[in-house]
C-alpha atoms as a PDB file:
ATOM      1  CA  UNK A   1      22.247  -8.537  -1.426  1.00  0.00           C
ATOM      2  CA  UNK A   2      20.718  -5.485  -2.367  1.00  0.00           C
ATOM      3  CA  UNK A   3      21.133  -4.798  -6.340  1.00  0.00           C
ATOM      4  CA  UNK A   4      22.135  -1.469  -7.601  1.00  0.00           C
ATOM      5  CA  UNK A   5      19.777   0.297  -9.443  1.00  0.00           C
ATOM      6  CA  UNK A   6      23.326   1.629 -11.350  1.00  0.00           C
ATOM      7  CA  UNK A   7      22.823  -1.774 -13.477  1.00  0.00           C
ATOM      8  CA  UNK A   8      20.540  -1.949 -16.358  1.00  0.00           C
ATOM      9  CA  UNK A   9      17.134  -3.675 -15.605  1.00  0.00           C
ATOM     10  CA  UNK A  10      17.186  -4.880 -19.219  1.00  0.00           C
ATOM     11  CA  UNK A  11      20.531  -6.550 -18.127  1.00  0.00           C
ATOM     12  CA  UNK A  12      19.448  -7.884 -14.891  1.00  0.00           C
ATOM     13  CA  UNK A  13      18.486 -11.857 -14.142  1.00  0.00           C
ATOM     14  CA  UNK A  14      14.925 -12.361 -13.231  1.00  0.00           C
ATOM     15  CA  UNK A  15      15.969 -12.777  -9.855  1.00  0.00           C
ATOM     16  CA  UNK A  16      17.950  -9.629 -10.048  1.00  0.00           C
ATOM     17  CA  UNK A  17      14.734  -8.066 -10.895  1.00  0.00           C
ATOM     18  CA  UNK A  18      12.735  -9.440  -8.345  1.00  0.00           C
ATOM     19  CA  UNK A  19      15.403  -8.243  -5.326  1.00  0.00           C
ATOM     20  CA  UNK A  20      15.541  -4.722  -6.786  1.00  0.00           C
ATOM     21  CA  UNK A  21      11.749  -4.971  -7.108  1.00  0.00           C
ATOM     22  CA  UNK A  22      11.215  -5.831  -3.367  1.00  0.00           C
ATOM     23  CA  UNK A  23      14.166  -3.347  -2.456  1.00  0.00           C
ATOM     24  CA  UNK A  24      12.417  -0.523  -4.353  1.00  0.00           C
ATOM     25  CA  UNK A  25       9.273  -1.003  -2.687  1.00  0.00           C
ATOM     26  CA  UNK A  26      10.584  -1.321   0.720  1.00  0.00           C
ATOM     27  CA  UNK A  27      12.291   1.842   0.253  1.00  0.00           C
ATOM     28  CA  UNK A  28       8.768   3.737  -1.086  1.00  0.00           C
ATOM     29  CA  UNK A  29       6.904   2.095   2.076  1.00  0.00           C
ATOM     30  CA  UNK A  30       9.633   3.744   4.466  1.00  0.00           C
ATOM     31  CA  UNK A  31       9.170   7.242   2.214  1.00  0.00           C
ATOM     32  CA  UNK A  32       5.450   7.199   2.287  1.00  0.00           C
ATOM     33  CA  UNK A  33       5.534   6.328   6.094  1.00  0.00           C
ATOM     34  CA  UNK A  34       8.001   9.807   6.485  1.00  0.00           C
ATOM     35  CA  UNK A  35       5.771  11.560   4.165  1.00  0.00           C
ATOM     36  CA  UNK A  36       8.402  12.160   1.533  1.00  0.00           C
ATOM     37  CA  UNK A  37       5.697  12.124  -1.219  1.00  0.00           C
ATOM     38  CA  UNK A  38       8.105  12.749  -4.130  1.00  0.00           C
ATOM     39  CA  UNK A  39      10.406  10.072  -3.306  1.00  0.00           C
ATOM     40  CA  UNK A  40       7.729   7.833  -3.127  1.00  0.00           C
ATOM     41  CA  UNK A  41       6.278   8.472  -6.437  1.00  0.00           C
ATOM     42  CA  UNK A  42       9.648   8.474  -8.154  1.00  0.00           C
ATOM     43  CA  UNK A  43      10.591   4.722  -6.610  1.00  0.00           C
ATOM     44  CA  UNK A  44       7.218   3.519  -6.924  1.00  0.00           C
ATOM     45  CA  UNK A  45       7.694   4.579 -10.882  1.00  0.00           C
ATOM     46  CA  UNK A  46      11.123   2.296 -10.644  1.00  0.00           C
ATOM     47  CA  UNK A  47       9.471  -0.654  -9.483  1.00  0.00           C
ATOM     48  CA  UNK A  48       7.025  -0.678 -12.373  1.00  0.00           C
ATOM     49  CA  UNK A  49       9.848  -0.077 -14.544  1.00  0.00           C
ATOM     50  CA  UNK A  50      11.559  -3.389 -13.352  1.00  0.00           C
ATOM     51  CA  UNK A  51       8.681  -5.445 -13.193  1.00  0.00           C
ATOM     52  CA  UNK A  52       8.290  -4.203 -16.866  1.00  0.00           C
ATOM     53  CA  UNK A  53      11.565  -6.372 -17.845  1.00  0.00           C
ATOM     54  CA  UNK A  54       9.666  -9.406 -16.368  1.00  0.00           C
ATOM     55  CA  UNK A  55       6.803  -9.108 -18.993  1.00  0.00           C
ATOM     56  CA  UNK A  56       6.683 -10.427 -22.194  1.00  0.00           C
ATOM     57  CA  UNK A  57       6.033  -7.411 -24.559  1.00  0.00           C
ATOM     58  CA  UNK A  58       4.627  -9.629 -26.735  1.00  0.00           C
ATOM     59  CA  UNK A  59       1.517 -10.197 -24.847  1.00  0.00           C
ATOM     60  CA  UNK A  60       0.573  -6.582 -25.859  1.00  0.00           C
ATOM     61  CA  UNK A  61      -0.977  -6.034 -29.087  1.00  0.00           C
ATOM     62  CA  UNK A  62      -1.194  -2.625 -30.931  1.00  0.00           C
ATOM     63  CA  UNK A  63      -4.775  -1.879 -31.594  1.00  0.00           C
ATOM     64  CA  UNK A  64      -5.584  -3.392 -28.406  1.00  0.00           C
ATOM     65  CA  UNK A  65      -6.863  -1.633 -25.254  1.00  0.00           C
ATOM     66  CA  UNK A  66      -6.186  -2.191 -21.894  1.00  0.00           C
ATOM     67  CA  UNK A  67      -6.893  -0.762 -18.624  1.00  0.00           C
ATOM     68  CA  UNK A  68      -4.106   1.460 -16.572  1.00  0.00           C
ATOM     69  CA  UNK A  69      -3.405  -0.100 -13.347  1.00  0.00           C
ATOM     70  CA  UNK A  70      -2.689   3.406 -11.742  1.00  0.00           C
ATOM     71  CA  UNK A  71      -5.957   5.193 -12.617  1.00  0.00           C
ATOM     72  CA  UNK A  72      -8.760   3.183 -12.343  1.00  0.00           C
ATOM     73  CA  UNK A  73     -11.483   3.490 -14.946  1.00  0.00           C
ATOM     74  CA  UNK A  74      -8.537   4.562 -17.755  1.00  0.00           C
ATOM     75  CA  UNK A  75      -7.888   2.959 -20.833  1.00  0.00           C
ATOM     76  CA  UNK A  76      -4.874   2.995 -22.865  1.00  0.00           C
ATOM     77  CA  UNK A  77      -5.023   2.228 -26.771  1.00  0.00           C
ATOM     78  CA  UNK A  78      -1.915   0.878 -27.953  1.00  0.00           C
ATOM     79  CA  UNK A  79      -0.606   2.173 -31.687  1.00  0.00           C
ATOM     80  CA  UNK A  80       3.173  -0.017 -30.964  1.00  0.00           C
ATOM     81  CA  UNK A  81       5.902  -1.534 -28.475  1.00  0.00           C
ATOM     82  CA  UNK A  82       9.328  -0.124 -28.596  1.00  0.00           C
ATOM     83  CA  UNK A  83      11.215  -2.398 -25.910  1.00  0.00           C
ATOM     84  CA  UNK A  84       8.781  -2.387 -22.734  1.00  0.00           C
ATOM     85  CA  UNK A  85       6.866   0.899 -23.392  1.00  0.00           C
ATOM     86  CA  UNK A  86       3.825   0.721 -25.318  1.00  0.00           C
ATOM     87  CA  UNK A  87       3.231   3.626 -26.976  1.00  0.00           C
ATOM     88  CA  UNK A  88      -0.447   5.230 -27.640  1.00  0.00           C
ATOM     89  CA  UNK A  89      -3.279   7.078 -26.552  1.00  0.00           C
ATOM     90  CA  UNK A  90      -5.518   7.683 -23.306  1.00  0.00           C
ATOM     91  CA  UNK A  91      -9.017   7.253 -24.361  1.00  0.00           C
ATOM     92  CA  UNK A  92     -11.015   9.996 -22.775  1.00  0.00           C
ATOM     93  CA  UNK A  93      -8.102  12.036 -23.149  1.00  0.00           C
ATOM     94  CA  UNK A  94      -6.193  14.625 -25.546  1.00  0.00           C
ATOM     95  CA  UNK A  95      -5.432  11.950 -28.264  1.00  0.00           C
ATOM     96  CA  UNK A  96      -1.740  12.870 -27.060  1.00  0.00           C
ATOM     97  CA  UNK A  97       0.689  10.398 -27.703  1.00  0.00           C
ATOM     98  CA  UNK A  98       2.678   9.109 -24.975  1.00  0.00           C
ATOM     99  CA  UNK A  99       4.685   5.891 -23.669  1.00  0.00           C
ATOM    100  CA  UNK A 100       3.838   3.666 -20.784  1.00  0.00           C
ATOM    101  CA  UNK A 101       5.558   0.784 -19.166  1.00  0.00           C
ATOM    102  CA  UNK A 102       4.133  -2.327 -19.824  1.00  0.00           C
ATOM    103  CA  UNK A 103       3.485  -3.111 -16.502  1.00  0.00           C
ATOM    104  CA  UNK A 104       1.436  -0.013 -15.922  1.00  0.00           C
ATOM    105  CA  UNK A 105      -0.866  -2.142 -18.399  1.00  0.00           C
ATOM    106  CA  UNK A 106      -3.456  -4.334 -16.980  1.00  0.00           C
ATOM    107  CA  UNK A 107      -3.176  -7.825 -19.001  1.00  0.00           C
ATOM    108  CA  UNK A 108      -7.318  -8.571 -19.645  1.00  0.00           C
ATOM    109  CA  UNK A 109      -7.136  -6.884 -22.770  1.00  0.00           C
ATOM    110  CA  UNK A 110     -10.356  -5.198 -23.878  1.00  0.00           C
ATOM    111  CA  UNK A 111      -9.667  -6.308 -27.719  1.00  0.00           C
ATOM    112  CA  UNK A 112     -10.973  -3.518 -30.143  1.00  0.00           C
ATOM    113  CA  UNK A 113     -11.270   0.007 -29.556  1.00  0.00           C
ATOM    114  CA  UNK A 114     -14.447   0.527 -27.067  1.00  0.00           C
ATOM    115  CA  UNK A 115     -16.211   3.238 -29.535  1.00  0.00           C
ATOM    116  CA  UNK A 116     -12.903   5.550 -28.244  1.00  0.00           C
ATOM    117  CA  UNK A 117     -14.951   5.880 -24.852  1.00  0.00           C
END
């Protein structure tokens, strides 16, 4: 049974979760593989949204730093959580504040703050 992406994730079961997970990426293989390139990216973005609601926000700590799974080499300085977004700055970047999902976070936290890179 395929879940409807109509539900809230923040409602959904773990195993809920995990089905629309694996139904959302099946879906972006079968775009990529067509070459529909924006319908890709935007259910490749719902994935990590779901597998956001599996995470623990907790396990992210404002102040901290942590690597962004999508662009290698990037770090993310978190200033707060609201729900599953963290909330902060790119180092190396405009010092413009912006939300990611948690699970665009990569969980070996880099303590500190890296000299802002």
């Amino acid at each position: 049974m395929i879940v409807s992406t109509e539900n809230r994730y923040s409602t959904m079961s773990r195993h809920e979760l995990n089905q629309e997970i694996a139904a959302l990426k099946e879906k972006a293989r079968k775009a990529e593989q067509l070459g529909y390139v924006n319908e890709f990216a935007v259910l490749e973005r719902k994935a990590v949204m779901a597998q956001s609601y599996l995470l623990d926000p907790k396990q992210y700590k404002p102040g901290n730093i942590y690597g962004i799974t999508t662009t290698p080499g990037s770090y993310f300085k978190i200033d707060y959580i609201n729900g599953v977004f963290a909330w902060g700055y790119r180092l190396k970047g405009e010092k413009q504040l912006e939300a990611l999902p948690i699970a665009m976070l990569e969980n070996d936290t880099k303590g500190g703050d890296l000299s802002e890179q």
